[in-house]
C-alpha atoms as a PDB file:
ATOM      1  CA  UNK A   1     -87.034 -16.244  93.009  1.00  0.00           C
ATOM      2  CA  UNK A   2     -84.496 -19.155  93.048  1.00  0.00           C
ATOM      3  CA  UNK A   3     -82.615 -17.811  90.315  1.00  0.00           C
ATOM      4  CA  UNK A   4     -82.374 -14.220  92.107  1.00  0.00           C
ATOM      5  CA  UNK A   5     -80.792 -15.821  95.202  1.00  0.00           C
ATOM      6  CA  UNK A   6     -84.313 -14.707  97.376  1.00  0.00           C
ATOM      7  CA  UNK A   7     -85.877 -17.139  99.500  1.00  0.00           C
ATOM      8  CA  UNK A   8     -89.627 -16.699  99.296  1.00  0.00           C
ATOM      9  CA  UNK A   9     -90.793 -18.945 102.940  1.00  0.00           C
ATOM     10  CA  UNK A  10     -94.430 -18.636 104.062  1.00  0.00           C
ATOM     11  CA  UNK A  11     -94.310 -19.188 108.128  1.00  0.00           C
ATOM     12  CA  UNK A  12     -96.960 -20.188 110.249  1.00  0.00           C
ATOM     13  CA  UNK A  13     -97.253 -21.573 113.367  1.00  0.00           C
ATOM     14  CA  UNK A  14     -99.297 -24.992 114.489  1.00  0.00           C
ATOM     15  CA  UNK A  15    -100.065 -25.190 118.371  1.00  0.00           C
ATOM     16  CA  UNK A  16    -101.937 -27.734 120.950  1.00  0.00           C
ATOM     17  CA  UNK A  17    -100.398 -30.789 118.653  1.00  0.00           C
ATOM     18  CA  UNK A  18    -101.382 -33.301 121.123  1.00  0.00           C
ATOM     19  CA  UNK A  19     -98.981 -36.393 121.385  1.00  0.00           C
ATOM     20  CA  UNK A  20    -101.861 -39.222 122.020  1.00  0.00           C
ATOM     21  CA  UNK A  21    -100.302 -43.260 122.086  1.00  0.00           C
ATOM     22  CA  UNK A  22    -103.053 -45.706 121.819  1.00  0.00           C
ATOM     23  CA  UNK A  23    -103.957 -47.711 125.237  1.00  0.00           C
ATOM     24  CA  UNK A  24    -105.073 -50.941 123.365  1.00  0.00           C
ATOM     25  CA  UNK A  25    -103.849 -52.409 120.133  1.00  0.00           C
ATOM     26  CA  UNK A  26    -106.434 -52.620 117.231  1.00  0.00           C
ATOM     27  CA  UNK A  27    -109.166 -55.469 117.296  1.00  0.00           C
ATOM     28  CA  UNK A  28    -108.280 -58.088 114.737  1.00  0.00           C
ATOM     29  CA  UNK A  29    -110.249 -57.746 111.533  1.00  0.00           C
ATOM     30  CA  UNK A  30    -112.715 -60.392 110.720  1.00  0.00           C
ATOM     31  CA  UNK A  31    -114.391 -61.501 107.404  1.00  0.00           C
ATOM     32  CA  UNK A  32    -116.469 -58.992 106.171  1.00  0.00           C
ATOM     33  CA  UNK A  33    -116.219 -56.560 108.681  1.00  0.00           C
ATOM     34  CA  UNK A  34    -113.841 -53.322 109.204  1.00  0.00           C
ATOM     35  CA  UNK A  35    -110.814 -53.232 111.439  1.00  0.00           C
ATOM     36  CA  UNK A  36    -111.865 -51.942 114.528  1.00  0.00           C
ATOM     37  CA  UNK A  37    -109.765 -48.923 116.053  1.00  0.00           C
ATOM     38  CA  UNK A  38    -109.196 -49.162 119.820  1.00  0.00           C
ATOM     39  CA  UNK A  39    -110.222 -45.159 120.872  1.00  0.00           C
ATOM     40  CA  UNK A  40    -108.887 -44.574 124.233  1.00  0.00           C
ATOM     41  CA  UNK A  41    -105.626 -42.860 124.377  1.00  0.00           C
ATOM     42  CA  UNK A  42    -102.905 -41.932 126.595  1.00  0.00           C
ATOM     43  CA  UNK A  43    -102.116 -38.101 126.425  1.00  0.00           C
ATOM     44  CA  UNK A  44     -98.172 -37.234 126.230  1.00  0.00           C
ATOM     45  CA  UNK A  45     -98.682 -33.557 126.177  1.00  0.00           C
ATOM     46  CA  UNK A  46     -98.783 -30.426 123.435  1.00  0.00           C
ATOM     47  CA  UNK A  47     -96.301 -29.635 121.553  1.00  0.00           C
ATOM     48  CA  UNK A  48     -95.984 -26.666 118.933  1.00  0.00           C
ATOM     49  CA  UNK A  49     -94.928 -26.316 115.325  1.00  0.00           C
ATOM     50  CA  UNK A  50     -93.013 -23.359 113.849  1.00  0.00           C
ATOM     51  CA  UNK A  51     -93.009 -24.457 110.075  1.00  0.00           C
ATOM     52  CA  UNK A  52     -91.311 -22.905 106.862  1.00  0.00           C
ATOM     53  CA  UNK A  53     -92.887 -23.414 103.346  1.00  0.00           C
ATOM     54  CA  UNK A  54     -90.410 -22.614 100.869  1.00  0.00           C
ATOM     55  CA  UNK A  55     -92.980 -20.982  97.489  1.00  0.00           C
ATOM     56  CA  UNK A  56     -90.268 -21.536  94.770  1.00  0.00           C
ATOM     57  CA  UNK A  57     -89.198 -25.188  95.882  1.00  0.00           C
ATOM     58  CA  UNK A  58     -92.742 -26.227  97.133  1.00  0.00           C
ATOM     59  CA  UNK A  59     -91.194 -27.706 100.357  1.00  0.00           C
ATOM     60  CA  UNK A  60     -91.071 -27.397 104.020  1.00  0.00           C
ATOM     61  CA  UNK A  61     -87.380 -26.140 104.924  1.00  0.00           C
ATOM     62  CA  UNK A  62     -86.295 -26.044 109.024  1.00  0.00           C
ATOM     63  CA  UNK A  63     -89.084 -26.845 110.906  1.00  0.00           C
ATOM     64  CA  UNK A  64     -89.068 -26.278 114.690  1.00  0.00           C
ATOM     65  CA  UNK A  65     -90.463 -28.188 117.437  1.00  0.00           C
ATOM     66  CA  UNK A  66     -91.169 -27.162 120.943  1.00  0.00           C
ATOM     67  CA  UNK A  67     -93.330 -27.117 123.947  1.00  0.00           C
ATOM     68  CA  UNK A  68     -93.873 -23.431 123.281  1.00  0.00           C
ATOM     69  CA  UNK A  69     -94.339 -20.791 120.706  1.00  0.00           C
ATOM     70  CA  UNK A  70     -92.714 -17.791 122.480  1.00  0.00           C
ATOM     71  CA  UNK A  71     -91.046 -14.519 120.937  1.00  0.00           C
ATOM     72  CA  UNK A  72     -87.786 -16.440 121.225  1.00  0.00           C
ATOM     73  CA  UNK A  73     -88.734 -19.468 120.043  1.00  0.00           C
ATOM     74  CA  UNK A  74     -89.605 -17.520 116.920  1.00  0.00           C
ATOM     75  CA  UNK A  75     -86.681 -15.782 116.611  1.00  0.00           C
ATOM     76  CA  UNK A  76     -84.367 -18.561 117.441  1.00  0.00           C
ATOM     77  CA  UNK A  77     -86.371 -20.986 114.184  1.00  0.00           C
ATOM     78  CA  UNK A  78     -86.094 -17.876 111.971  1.00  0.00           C
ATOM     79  CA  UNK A  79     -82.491 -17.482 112.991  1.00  0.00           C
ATOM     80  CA  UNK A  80     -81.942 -20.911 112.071  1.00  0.00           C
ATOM     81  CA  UNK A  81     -83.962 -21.142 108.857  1.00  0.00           C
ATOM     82  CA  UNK A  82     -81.419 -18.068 107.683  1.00  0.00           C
ATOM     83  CA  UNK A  83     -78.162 -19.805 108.574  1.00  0.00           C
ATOM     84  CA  UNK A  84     -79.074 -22.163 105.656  1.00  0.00           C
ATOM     85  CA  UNK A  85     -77.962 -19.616 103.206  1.00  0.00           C
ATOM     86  CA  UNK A  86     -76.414 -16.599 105.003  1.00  0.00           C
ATOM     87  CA  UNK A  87     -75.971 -14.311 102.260  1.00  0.00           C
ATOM     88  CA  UNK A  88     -79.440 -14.514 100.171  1.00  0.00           C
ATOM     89  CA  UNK A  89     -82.427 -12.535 100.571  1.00  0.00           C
ATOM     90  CA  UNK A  90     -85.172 -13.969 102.387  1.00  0.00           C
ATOM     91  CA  UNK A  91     -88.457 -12.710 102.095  1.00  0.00           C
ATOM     92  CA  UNK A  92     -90.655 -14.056 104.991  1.00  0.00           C
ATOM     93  CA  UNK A  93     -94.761 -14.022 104.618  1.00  0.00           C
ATOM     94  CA  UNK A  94     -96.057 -14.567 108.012  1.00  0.00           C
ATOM     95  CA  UNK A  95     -99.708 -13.395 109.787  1.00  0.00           C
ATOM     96  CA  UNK A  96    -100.303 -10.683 112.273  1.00  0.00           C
ATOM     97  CA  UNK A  97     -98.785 -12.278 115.364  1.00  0.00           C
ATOM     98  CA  UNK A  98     -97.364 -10.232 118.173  1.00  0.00           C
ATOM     99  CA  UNK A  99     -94.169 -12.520 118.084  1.00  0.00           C
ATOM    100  CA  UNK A 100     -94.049 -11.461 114.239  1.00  0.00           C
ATOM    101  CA  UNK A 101     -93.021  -7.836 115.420  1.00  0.00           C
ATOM    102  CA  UNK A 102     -91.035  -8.625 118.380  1.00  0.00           C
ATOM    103  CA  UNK A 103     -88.031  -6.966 119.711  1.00  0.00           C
ATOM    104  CA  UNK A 104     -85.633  -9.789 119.348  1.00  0.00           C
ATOM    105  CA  UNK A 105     -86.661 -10.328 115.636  1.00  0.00           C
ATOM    106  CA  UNK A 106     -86.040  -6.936 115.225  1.00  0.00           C
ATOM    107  CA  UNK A 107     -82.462  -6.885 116.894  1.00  0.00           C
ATOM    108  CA  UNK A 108     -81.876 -10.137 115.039  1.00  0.00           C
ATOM    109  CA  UNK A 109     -82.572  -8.726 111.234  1.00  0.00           C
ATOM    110  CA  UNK A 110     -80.441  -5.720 112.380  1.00  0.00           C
ATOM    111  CA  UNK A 111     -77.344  -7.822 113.748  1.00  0.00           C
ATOM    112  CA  UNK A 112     -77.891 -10.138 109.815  1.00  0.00           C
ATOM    113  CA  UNK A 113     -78.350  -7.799 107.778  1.00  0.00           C
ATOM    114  CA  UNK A 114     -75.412  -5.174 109.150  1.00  0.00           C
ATOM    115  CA  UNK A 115     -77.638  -2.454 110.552  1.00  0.00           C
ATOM    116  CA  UNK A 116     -75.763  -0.619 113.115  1.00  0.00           C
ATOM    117  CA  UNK A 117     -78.225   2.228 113.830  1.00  0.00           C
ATOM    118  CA  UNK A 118     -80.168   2.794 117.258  1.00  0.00           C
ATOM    119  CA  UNK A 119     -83.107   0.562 117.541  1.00  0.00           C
ATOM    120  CA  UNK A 120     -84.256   2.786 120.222  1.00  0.00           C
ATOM    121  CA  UNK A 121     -85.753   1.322 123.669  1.00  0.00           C
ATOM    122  CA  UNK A 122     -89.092  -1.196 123.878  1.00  0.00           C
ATOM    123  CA  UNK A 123     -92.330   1.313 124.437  1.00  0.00           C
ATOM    124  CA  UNK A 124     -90.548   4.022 124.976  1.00  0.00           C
ATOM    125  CA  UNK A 125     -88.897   5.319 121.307  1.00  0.00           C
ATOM    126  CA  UNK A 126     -87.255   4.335 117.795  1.00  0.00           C
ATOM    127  CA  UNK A 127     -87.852   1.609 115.651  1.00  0.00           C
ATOM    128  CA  UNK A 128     -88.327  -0.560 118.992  1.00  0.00           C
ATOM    129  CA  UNK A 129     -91.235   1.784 120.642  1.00  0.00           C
ATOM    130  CA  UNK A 130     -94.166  -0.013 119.064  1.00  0.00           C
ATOM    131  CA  UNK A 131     -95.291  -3.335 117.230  1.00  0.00           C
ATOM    132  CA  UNK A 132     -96.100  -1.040 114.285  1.00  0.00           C
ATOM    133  CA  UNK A 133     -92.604   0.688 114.174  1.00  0.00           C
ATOM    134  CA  UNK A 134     -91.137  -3.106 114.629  1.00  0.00           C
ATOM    135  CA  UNK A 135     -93.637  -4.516 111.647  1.00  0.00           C
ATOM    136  CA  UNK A 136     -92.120  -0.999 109.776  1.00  0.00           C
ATOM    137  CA  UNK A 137     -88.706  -1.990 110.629  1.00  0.00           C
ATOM    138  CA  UNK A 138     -88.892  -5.667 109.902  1.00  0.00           C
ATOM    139  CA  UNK A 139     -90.931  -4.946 106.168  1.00  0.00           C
ATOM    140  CA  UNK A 140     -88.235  -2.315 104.983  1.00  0.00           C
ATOM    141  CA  UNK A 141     -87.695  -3.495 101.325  1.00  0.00           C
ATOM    142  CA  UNK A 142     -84.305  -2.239 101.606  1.00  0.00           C
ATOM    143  CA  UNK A 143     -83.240  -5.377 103.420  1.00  0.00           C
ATOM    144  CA  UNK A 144     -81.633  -8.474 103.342  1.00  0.00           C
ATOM    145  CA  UNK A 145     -83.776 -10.408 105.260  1.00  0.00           C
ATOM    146  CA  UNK A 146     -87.709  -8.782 105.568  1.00  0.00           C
ATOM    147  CA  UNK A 147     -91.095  -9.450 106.753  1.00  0.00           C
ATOM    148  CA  UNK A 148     -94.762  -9.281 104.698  1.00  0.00           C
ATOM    149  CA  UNK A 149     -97.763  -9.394 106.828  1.00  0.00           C
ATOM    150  CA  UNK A 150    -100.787 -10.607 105.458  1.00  0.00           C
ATOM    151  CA  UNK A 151    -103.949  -8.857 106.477  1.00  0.00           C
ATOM    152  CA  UNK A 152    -105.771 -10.131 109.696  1.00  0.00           C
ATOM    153  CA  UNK A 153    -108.552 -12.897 108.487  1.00  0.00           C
ATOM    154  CA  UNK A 154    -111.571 -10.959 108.631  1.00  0.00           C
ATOM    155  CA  UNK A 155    -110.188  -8.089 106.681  1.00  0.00           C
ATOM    156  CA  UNK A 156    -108.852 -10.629 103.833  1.00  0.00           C
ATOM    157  CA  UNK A 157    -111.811 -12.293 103.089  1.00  0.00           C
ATOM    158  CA  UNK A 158    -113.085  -8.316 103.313  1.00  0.00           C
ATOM    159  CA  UNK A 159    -111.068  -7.694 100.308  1.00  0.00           C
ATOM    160  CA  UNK A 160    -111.357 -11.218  98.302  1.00  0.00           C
ATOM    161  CA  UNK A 161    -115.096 -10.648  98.201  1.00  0.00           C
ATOM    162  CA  UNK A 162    -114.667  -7.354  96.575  1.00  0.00           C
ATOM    163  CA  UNK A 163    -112.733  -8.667  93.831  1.00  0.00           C
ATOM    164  CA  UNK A 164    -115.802 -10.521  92.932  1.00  0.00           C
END
């Protein structure tokens, strides 16, 4: 894909990453005995991760970190993670997500990829009236910068067991 000038980026989400800071330091370790590992922690909060895997380089590329996993914190990291290379393709693989389909994602691959069109209005009509017209929108081979949805977990391992 590298040589095509297509980014290939599998995105997922991590969330409830709890920042913990141990309250005592370790007990010494003594002769033949393990290091004992104090348990009790201090809680500093969640925090969630928004995290690229680029297929072709076998990396992570532009990783986000936040206290929350919103439609707009998606759009923003995927905004981001395209400004690396504005003119390739990117071909994201992400999971079934509302904020996958959302309305700024859609207005976002629009305004990149030149699409002047009407996106119509949120639940009421056009390519903005339903998660399924945004998921239509937002997989349209025809574009720059494009979404593939895997199927929901049950229905996967549905369809791996058949193929054996």
């Amino acid at each position: 894909m590298l040589e095509q000038g297509i980014h290939l980026i599998s995105t997922d989400e991590m969330t409830g990453i709890q920042a913990l800071e141990r309250l005592f330091p370790n007990k010494r370790i003594k002769p033949k005995q393990v290091e004992k590992i104090e348990f009790e922690c201090e809680r500093h909060g969640t925090l969630s991760l928004i995290a690229n895997w680029d297929v072709a380089r076998g990396k992570v590329v532009s990783p986000s970190i936040g206290p929350t996993r919103t439609e707009q914190d998606f759009s923003e990291h995927i905004q981001r993670t395209i400004k690396i290379d504005e003119k390739a393709e990117w071909i994201f693989i992400v999971d079934q997500l509302n904020t996958h389909k959302s309305e700024s994602l859609v207005k976002l691959v629009a305004e990149s990829c030149g699409i002047t069109i009407d996106l119509g209005r949120k639940g009421k009509e056009g390519i903005l009236q339903s998660m399924d017209s945004r998921a239509d929108f937002l997989s349209d081979e025809s574009h720059r910068i494009r979404f593939v949805y895997i199927p929901k977990h049950t229905s996967w391992l549905n369809q791996i067991e058949c193929w054996f």
